[in-house]
Protein backbone atom coordinates (compact mmCIF):
# COMPACT_ATOMS: atom_id res chain seq x y z
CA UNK A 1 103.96 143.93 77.02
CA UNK A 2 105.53 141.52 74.99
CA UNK A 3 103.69 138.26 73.66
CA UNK A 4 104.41 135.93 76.52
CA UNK A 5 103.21 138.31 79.37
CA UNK A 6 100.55 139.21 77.23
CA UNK A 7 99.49 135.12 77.50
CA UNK A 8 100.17 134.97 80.78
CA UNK A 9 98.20 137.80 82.00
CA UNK A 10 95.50 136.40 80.20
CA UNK A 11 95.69 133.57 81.63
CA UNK A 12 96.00 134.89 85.47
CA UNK A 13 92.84 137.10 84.28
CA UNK A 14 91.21 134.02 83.13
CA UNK A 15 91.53 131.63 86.16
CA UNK A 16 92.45 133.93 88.81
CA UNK A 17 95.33 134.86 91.46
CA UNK A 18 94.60 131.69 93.59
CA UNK A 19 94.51 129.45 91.01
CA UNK A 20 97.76 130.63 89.89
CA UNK A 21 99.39 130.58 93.29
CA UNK A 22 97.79 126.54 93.46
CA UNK A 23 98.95 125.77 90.00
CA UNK A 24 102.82 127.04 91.59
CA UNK A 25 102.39 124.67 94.52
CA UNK A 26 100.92 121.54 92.49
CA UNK A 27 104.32 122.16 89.81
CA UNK A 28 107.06 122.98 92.05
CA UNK A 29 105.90 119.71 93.95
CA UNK A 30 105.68 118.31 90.42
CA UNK A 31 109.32 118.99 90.01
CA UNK A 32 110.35 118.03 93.31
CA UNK A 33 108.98 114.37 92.64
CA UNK A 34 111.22 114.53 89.28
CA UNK A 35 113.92 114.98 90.90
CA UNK A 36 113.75 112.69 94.11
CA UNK A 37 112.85 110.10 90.76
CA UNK A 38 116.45 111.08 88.83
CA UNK A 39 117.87 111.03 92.27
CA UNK A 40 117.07 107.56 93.63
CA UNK A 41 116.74 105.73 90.43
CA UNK A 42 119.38 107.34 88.55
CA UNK A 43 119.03 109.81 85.61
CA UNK A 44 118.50 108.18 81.99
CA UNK A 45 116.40 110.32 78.94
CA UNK A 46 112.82 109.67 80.51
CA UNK A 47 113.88 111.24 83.74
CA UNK A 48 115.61 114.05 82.10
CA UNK A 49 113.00 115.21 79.81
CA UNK A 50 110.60 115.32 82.94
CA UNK A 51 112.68 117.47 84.86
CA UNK A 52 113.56 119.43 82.08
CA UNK A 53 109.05 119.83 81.33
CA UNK A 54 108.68 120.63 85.09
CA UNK A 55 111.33 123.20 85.57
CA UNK A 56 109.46 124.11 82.44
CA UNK A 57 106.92 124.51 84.46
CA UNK A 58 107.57 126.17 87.67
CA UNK A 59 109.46 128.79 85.38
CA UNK A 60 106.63 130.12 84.23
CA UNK A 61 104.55 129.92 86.93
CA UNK A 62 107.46 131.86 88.32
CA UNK A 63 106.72 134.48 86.05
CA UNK A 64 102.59 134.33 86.72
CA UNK A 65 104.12 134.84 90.69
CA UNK A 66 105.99 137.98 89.62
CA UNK A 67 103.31 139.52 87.10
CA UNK A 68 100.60 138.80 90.24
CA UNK A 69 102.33 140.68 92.99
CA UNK A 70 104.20 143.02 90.77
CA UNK A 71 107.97 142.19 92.18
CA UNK A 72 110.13 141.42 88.56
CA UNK A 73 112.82 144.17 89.26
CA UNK A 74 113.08 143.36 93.01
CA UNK A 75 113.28 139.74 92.39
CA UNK A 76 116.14 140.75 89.82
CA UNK A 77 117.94 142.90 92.26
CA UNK A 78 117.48 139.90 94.71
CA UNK A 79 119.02 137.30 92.60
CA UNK A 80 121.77 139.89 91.99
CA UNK A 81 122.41 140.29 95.63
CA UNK A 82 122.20 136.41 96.57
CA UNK A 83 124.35 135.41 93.30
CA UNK A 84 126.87 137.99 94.98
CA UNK A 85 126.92 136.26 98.02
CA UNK A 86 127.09 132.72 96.53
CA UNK A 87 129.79 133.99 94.73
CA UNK A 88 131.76 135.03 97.76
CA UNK A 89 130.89 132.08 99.89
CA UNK A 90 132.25 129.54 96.85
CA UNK A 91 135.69 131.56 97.43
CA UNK A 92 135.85 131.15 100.77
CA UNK A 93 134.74 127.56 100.38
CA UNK A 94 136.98 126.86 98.20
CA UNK A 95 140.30 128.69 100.38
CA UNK A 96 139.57 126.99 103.65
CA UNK A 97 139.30 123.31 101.53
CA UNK A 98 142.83 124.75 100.10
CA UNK A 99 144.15 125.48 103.73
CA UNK A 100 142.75 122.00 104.55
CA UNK A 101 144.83 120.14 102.27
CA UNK A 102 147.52 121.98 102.56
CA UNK A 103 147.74 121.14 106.40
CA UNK A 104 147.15 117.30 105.14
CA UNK A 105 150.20 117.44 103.52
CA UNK A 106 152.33 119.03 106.99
């Protein structure tokens, strides 16, 4: 187990499983707020560095999430599988916005 895991279990064996799963919900809405913020009010270097501290954050509380339920190489093979599929849905995305404009110009 390399250093960080090592802290983070620690941590999860510290505080606990629900407090973990809490501390998730309190920084993901942490980072939501950061970004409704950037969104409405515009981004400057303020509004940056806080959404750059909470996806910070929810990273590693992303991490505590996989070490807790023990799902790292399916949550790999899932973001595999769904970067895959983004993948192919940008192409076709991107042909039927070609086929669009080329029917503009008809």
């Amino acid at each position: 187990m390399d250093n960080k895991k090592h802290v983070l279990q620690r941590s999860i064996d510290a505080f606990g499983e629900s407090y973990i799963v809490d501390l998730f919900f309190e920084e993901s809405g942490e980072l939501t707020k950061a970004l409704l913020k950037a969104r409405r009010y515009g981004l400057n270097s303020d509004r940056l560095a806080a959404i750059v501290d909470e996806i910070a954050d929810v990273s590693i509380c992303l991490e505590y999430l996989k070490m807790i339920y023990y799902c790292d190489s399916s949550v790999e093979d899932h973001v595999d599988f769904k970067v895959k599929r983004t993948a192919q849905r940008t192409a076709e995305k991107i042909a039927e916005e070609r086929k669009i404009k080329e029917n503009e110009k008809v």
